[in-house]
PDB file of N, CA and C in Angstrom:
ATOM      1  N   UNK A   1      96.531 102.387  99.421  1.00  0.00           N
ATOM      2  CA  UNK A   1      97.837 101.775  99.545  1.00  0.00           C
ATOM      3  C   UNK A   1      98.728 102.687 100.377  1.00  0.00           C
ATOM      4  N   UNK A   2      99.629 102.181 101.353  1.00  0.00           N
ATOM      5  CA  UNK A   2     100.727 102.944 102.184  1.00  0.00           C
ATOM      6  C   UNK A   2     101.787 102.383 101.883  1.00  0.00           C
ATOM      7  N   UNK A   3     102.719 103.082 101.889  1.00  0.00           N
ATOM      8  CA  UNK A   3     104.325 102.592 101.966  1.00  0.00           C
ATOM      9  C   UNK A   3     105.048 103.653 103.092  1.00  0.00           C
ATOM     10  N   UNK A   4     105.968 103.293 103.340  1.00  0.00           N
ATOM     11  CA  UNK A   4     106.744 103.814 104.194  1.00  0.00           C
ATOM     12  C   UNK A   4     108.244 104.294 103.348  1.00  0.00           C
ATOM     13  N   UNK A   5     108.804 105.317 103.121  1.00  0.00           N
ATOM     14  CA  UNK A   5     110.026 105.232 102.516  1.00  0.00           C
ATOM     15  C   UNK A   5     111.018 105.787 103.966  1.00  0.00           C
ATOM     16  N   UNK A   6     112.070 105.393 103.731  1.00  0.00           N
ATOM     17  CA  UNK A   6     113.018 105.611 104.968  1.00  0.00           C
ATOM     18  C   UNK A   6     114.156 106.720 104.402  1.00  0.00           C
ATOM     19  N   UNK A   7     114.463 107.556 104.849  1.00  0.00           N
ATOM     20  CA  UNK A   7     115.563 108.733 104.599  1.00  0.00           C
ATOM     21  C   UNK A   7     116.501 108.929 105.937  1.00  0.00           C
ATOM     22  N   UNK A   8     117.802 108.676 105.535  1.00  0.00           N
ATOM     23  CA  UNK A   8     118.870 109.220 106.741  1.00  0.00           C
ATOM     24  C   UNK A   8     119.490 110.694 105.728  1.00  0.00           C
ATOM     25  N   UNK A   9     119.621 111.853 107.261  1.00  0.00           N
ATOM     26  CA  UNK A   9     119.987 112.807 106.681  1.00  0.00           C
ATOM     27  C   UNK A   9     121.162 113.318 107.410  1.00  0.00           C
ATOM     28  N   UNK A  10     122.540 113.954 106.798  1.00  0.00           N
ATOM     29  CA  UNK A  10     123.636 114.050 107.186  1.00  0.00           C
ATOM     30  C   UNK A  10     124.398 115.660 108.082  1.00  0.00           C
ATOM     31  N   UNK A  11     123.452 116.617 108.003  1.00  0.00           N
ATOM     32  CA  UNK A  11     123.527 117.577 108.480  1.00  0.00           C
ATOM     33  C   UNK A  11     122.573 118.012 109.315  1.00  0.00           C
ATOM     34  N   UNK A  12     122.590 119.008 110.185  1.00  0.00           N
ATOM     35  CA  UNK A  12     121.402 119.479 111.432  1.00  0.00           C
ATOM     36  C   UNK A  12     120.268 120.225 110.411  1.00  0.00           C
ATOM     37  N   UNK A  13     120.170 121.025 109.791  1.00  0.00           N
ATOM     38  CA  UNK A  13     119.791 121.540 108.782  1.00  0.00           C
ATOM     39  C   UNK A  13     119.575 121.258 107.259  1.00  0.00           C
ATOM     40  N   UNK A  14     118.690 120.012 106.713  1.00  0.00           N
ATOM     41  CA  UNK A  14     119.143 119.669 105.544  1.00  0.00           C
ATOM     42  C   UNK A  14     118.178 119.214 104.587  1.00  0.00           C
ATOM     43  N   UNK A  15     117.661 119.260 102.975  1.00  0.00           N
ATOM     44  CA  UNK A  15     116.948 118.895 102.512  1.00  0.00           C
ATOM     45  C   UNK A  15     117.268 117.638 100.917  1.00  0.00           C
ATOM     46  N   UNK A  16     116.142 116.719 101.874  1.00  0.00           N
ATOM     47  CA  UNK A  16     116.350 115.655 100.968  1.00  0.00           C
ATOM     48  C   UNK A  16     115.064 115.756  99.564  1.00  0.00           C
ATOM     49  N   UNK A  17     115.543 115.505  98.328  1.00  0.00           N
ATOM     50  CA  UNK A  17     114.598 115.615  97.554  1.00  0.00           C
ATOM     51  C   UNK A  17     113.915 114.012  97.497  1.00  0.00           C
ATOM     52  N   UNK A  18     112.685 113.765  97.721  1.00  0.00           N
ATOM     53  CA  UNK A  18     112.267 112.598  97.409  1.00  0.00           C
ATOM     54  C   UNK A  18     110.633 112.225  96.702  1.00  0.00           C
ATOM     55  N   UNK A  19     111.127 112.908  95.906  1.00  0.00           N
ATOM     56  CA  UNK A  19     110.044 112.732  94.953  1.00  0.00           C
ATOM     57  C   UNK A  19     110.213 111.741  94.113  1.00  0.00           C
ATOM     58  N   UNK A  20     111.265 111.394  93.587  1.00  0.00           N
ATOM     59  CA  UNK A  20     111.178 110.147  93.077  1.00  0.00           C
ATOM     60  C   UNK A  20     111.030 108.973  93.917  1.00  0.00           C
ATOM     61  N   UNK A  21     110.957 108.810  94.669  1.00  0.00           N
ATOM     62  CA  UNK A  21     110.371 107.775  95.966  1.00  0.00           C
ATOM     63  C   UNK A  21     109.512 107.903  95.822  1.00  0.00           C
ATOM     64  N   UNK A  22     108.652 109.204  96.144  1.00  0.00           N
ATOM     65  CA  UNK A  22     106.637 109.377  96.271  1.00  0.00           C
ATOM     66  C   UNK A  22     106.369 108.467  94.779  1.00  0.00           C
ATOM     67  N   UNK A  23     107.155 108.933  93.984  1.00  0.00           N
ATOM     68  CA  UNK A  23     106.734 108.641  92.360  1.00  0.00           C
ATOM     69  C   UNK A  23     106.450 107.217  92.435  1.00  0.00           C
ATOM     70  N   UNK A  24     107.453 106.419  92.675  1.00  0.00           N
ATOM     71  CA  UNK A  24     107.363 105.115  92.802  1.00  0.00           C
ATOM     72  C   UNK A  24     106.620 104.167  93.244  1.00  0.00           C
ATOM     73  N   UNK A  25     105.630 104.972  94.798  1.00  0.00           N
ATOM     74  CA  UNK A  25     104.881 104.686  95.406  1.00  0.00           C
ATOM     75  C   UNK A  25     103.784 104.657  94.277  1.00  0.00           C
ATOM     76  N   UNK A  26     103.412 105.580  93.799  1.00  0.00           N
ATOM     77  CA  UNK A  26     102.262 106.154  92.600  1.00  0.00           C
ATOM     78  C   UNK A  26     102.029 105.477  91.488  1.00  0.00           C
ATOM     79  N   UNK A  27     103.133 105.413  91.233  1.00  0.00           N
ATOM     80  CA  UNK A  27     103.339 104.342  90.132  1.00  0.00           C
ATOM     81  C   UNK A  27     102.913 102.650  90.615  1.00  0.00           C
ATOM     82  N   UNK A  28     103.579 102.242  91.624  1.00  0.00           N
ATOM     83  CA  UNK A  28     102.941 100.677  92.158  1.00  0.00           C
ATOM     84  C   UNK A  28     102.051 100.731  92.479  1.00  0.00           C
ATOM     85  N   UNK A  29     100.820 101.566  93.179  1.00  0.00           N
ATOM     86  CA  UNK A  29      99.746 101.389  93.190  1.00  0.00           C
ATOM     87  C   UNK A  29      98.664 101.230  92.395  1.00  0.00           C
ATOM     88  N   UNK A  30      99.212 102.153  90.791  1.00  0.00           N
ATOM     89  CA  UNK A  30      97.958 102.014  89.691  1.00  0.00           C
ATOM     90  C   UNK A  30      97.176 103.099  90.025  1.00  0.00           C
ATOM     91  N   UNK A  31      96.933 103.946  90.374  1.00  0.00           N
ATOM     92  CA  UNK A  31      95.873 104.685  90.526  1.00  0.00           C
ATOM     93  C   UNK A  31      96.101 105.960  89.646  1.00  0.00           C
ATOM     94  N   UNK A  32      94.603 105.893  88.977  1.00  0.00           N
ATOM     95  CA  UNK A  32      94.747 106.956  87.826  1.00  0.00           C
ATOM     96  C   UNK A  32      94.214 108.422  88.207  1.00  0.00           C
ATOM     97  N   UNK A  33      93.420 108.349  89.226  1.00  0.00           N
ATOM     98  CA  UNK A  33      92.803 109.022  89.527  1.00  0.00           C
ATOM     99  C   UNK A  33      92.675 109.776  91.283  1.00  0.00           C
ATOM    100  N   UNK A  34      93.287 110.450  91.776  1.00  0.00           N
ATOM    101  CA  UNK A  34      93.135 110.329  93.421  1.00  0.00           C
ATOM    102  C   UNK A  34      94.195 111.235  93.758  1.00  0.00           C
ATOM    103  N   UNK A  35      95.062 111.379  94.845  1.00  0.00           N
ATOM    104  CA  UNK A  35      95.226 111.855  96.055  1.00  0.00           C
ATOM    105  C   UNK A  35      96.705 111.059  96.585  1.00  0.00           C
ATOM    106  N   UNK A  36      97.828 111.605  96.669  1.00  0.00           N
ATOM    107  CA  UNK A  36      99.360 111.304  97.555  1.00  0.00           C
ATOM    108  C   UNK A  36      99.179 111.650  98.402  1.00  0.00           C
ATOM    109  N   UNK A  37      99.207 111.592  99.602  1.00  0.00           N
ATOM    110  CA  UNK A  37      99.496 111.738 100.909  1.00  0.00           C
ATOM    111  C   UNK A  37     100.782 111.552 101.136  1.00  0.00           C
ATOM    112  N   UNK A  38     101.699 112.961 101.666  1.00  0.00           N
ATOM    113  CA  UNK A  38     103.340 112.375 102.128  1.00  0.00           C
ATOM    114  C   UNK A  38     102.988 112.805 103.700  1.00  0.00           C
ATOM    115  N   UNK A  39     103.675 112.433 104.785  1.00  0.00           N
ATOM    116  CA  UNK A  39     103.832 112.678 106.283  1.00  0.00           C
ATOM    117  C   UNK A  39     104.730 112.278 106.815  1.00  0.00           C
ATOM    118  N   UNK A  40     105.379 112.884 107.136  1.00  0.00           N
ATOM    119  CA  UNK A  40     106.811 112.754 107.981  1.00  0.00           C
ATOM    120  C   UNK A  40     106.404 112.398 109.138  1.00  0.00           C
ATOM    121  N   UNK A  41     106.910 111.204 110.091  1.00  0.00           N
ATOM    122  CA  UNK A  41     106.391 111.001 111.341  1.00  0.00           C
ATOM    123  C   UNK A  41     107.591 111.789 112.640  1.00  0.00           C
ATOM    124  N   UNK A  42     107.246 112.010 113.313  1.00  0.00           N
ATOM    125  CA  UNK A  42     107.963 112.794 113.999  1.00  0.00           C
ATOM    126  C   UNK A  42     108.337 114.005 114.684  1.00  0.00           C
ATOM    127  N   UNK A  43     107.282 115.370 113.997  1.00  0.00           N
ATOM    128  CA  UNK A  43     108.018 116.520 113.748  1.00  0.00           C
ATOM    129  C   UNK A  43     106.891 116.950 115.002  1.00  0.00           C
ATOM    130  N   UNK A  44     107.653 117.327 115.688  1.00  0.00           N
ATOM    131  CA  UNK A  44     106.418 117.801 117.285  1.00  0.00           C
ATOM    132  C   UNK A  44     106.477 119.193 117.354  1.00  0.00           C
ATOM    133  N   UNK A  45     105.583 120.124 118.245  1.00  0.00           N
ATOM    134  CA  UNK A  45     105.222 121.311 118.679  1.00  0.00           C
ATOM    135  C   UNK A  45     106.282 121.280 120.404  1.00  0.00           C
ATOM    136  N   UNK A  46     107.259 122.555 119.938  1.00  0.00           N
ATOM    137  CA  UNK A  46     108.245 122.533 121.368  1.00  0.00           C
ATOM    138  C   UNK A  46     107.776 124.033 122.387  1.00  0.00           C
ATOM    139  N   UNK A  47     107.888 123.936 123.039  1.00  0.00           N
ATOM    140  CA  UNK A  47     108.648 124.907 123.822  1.00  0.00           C
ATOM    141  C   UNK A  47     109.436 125.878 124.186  1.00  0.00           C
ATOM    142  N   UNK A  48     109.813 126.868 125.074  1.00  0.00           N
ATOM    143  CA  UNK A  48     111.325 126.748 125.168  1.00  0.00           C
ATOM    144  C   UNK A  48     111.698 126.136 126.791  1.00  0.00           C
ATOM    145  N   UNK A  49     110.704 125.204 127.380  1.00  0.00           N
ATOM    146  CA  UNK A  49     111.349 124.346 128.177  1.00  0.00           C
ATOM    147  C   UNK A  49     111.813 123.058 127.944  1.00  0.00           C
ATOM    148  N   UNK A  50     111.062 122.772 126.744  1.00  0.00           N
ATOM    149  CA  UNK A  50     112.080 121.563 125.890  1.00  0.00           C
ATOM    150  C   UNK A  50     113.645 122.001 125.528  1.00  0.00           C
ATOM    151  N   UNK A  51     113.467 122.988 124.540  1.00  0.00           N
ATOM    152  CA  UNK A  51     114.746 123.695 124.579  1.00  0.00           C
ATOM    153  C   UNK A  51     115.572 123.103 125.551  1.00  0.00           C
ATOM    154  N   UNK A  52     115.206 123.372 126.827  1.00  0.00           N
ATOM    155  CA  UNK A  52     116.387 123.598 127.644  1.00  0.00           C
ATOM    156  C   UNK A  52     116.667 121.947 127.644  1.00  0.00           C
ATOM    157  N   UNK A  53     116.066 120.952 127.681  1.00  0.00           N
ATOM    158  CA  UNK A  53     116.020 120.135 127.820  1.00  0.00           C
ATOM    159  C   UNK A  53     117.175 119.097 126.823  1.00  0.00           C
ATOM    160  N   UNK A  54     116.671 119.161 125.638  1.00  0.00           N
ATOM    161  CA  UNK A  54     117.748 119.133 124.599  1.00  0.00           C
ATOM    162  C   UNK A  54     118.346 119.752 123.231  1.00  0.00           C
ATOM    163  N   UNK A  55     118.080 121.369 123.611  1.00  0.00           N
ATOM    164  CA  UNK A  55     118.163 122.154 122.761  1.00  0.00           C
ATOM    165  C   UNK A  55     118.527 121.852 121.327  1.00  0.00           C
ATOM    166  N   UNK A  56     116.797 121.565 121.259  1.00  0.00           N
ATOM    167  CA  UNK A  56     116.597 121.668 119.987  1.00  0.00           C
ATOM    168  C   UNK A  56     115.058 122.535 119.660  1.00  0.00           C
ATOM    169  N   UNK A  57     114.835 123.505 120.331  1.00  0.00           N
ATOM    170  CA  UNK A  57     113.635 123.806 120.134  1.00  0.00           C
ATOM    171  C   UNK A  57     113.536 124.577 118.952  1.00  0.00           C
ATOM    172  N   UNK A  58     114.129 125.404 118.671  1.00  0.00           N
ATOM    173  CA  UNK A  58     114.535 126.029 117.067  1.00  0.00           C
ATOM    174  C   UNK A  58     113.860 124.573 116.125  1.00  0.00           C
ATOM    175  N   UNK A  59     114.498 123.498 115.997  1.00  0.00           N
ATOM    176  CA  UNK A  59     113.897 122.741 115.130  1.00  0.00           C
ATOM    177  C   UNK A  59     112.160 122.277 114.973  1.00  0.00           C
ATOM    178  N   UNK A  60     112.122 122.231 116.151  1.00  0.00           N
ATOM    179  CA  UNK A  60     110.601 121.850 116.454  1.00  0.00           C
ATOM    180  C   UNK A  60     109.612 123.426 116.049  1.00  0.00           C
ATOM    181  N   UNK A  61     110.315 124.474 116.095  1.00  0.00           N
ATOM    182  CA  UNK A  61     109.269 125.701 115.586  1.00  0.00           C
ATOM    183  C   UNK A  61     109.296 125.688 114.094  1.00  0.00           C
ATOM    184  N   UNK A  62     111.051 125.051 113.654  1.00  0.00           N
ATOM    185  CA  UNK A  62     110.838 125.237 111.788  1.00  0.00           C
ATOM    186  C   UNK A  62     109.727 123.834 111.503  1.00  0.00           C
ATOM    187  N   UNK A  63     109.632 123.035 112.193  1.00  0.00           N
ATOM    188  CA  UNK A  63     108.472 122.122 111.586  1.00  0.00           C
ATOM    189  C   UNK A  63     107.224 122.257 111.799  1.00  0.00           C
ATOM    190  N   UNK A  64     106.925 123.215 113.048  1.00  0.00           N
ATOM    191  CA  UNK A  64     105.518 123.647 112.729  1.00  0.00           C
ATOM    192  C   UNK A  64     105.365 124.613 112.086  1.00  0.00           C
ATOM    193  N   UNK A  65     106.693 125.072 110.979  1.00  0.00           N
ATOM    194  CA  UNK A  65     105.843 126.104 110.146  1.00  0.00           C
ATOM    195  C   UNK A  65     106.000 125.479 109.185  1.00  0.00           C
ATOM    196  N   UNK A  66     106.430 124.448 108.939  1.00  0.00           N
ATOM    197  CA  UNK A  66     107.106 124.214 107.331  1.00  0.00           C
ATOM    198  C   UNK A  66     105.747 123.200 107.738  1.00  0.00           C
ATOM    199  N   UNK A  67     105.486 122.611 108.458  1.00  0.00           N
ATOM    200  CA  UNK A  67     104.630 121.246 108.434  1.00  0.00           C
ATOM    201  C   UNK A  67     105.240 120.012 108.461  1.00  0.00           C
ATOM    202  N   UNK A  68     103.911 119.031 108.614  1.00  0.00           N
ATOM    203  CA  UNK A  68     104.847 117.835 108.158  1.00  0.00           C
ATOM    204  C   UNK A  68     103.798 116.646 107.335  1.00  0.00           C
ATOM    205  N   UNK A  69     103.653 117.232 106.609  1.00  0.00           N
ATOM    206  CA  UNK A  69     102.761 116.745 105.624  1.00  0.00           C
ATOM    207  C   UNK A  69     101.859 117.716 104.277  1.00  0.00           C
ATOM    208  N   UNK A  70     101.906 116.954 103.344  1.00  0.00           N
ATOM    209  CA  UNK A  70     101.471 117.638 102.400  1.00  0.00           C
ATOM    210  C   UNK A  70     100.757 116.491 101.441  1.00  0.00           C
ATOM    211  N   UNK A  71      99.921 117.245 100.558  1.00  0.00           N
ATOM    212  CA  UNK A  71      98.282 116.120  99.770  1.00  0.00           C
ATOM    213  C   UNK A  71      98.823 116.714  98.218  1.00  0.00           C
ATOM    214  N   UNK A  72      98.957 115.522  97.383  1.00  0.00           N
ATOM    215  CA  UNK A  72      99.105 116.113  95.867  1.00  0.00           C
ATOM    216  C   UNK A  72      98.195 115.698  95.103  1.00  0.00           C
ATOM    217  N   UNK A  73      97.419 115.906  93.856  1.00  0.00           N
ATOM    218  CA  UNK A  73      96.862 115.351  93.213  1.00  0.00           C
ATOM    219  C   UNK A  73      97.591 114.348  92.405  1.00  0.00           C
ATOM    220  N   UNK A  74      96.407 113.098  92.090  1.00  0.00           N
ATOM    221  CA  UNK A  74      96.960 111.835  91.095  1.00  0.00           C
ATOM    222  C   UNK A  74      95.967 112.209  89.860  1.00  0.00           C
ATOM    223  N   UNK A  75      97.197 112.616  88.853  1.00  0.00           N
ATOM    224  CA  UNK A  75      95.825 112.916  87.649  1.00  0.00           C
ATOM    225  C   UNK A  75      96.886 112.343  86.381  1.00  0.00           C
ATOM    226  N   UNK A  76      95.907 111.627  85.862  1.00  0.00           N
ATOM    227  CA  UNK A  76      96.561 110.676  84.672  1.00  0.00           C
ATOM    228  C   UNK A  76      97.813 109.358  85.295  1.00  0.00           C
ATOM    229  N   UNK A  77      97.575 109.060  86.503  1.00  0.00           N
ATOM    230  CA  UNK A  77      98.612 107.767  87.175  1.00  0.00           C
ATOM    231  C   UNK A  77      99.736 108.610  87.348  1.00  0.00           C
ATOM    232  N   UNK A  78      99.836 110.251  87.549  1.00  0.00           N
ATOM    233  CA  UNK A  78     101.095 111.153  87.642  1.00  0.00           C
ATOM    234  C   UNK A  78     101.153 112.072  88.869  1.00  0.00           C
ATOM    235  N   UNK A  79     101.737 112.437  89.515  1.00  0.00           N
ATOM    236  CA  UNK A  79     101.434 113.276  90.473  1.00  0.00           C
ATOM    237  C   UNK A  79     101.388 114.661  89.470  1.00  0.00           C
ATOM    238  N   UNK A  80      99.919 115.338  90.297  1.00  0.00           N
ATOM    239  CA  UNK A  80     100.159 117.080  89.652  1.00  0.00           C
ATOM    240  C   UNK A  80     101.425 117.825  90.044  1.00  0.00           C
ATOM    241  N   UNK A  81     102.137 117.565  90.009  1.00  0.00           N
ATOM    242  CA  UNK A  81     103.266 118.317  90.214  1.00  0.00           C
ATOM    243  C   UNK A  81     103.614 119.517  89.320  1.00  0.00           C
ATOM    244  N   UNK A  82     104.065 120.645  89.039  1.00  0.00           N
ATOM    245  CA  UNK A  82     104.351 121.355  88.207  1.00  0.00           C
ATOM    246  C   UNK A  82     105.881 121.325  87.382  1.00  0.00           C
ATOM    247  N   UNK A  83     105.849 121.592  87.194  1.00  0.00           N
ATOM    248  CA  UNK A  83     107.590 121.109  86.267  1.00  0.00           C
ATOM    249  C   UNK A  83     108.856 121.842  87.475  1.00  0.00           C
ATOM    250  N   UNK A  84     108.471 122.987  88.148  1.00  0.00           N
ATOM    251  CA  UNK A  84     109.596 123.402  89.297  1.00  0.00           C
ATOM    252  C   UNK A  84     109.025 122.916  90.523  1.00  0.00           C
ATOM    253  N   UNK A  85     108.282 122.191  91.128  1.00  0.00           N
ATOM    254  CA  UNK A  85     107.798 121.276  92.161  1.00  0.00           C
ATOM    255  C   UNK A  85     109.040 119.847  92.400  1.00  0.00           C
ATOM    256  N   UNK A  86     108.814 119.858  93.566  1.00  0.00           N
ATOM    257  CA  UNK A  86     109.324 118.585  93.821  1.00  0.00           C
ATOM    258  C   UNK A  86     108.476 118.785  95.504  1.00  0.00           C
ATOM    259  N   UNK A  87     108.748 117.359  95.994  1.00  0.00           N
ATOM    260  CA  UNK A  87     108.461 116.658  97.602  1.00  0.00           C
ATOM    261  C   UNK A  87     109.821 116.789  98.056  1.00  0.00           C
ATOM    262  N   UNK A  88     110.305 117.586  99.176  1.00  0.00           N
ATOM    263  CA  UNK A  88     111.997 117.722 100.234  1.00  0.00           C
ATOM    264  C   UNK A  88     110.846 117.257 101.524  1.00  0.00           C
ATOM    265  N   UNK A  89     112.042 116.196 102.221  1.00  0.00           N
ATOM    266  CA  UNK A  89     112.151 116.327 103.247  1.00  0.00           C
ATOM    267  C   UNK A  89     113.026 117.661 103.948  1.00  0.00           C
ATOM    268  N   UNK A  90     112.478 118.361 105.058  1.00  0.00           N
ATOM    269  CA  UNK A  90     112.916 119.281 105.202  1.00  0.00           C
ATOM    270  C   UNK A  90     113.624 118.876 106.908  1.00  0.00           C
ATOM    271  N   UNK A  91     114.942 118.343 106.925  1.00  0.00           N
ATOM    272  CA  UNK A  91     115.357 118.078 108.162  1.00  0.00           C
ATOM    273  C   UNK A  91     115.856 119.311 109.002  1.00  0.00           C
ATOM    274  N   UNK A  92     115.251 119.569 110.530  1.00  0.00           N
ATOM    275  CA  UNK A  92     115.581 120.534 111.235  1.00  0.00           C
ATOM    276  C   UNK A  92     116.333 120.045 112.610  1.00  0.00           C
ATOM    277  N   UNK A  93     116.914 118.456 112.820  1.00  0.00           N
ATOM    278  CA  UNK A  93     117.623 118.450 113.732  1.00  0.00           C
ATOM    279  C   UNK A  93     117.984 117.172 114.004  1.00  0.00           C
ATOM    280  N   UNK A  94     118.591 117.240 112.480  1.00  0.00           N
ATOM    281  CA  UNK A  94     120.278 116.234 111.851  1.00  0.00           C
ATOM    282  C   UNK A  94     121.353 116.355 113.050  1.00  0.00           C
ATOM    283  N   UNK A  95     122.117 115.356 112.389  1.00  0.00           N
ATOM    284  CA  UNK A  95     122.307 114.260 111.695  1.00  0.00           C
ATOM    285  C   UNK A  95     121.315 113.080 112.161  1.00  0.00           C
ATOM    286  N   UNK A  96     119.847 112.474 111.058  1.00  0.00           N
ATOM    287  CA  UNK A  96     119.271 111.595 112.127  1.00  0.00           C
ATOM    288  C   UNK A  96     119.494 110.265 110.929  1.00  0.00           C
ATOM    289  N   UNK A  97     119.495 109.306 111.610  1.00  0.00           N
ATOM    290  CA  UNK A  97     120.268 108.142 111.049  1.00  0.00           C
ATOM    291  C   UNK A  97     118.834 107.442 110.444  1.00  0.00           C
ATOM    292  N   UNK A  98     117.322 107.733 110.709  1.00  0.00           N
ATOM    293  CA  UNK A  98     116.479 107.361 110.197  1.00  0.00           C
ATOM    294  C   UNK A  98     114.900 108.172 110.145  1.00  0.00           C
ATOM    295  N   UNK A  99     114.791 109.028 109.105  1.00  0.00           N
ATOM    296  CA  UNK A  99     113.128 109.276 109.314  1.00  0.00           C
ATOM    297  C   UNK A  99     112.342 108.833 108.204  1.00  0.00           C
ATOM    298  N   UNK A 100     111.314 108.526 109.195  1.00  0.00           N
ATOM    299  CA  UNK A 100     109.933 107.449 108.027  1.00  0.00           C
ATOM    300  C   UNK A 100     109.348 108.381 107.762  1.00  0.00           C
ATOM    301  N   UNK A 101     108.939 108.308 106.331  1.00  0.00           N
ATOM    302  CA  UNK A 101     108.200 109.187 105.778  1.00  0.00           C
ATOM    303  C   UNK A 101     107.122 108.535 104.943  1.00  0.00           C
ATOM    304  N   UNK A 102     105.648 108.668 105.680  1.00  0.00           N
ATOM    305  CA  UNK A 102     104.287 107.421 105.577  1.00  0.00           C
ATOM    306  C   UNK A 102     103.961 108.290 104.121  1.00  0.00           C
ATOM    307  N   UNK A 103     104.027 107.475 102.772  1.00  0.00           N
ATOM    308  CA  UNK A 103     103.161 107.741 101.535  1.00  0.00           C
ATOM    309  C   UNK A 103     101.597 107.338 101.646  1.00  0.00           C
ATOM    310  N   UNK A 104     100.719 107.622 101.572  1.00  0.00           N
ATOM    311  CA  UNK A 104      99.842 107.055 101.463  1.00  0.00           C
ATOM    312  C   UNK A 104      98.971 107.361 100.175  1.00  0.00           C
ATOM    313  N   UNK A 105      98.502 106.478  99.278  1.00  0.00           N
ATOM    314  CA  UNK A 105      97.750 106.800  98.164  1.00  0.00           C
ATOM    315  C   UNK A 105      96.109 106.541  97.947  1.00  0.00           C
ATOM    316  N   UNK A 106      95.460 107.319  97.953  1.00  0.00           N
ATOM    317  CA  UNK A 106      93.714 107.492  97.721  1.00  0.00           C
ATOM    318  C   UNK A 106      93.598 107.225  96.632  1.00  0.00           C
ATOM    319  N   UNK A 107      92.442 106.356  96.548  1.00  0.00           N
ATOM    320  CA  UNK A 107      91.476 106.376  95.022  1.00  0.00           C
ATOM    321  C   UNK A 107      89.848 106.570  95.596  1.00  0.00           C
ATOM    322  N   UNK A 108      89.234 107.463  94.930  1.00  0.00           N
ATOM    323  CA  UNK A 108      87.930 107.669  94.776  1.00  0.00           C
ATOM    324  C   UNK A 108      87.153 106.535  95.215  1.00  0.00           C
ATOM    325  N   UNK A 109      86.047 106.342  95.778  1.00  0.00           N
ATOM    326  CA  UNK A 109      85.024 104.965  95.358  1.00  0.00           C
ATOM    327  C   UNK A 109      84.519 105.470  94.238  1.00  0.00           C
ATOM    328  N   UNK A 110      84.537 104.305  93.423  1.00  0.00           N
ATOM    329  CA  UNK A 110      83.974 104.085  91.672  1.00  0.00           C
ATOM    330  C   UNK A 110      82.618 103.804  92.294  1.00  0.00           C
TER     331      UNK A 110
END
């Protein structure tokens, strides 16, 4: 199962918590057993001749270190999450009025 959740973020620098979104995804699918997939679409490898271009290359280096995607376990229809865990979008070059962020959920073949 995929969903798409949509996040607008209000500063150049900014983190959205959305784990209760992933949750939701997890939860409508049913799956007791498997694998979250979160991926931010968007986050590219810059330069510094992009930079010059529309200086934003600073942002494009914090997303290839931070990433843009991350895999959680589904154990008991719950994400493994730990009790100080959560899923942030981690925005590096706000204010953007829309980023998709692809859930995707795995189940095993039975």
């Amino acid at each position: 199962m995929q969903r798409t959740i949509q996040v607008s973020t209000s500063k150049h620098n900014f983190l959205v918590d959305i784990t209760r979104q992933v949750e939701d995804v997890v939860k409508e699918c049913g799956v007791i057993t498997g694998l979250v997939n979160v991926y931010v679409q968007g986050a590219t490898a810059g330069t510094w001749e992009h930079d010059a271009q529309d200086n934003n290359g600073d942002a494009h280096l914090k997303a290839g270190i931070v990433g843009t995607g991350e895999t959680v376990p589904v154990i008991n229809a719950k994400m493994g999450l730990s009790r100080w865990q959560n899923i942030f979008l981690c925005e590096f070059d706000g204010p953007c009025e829309r980023r998709d962020i692809v859930v995707t959920v795995l189940e095993p073949e039975k």
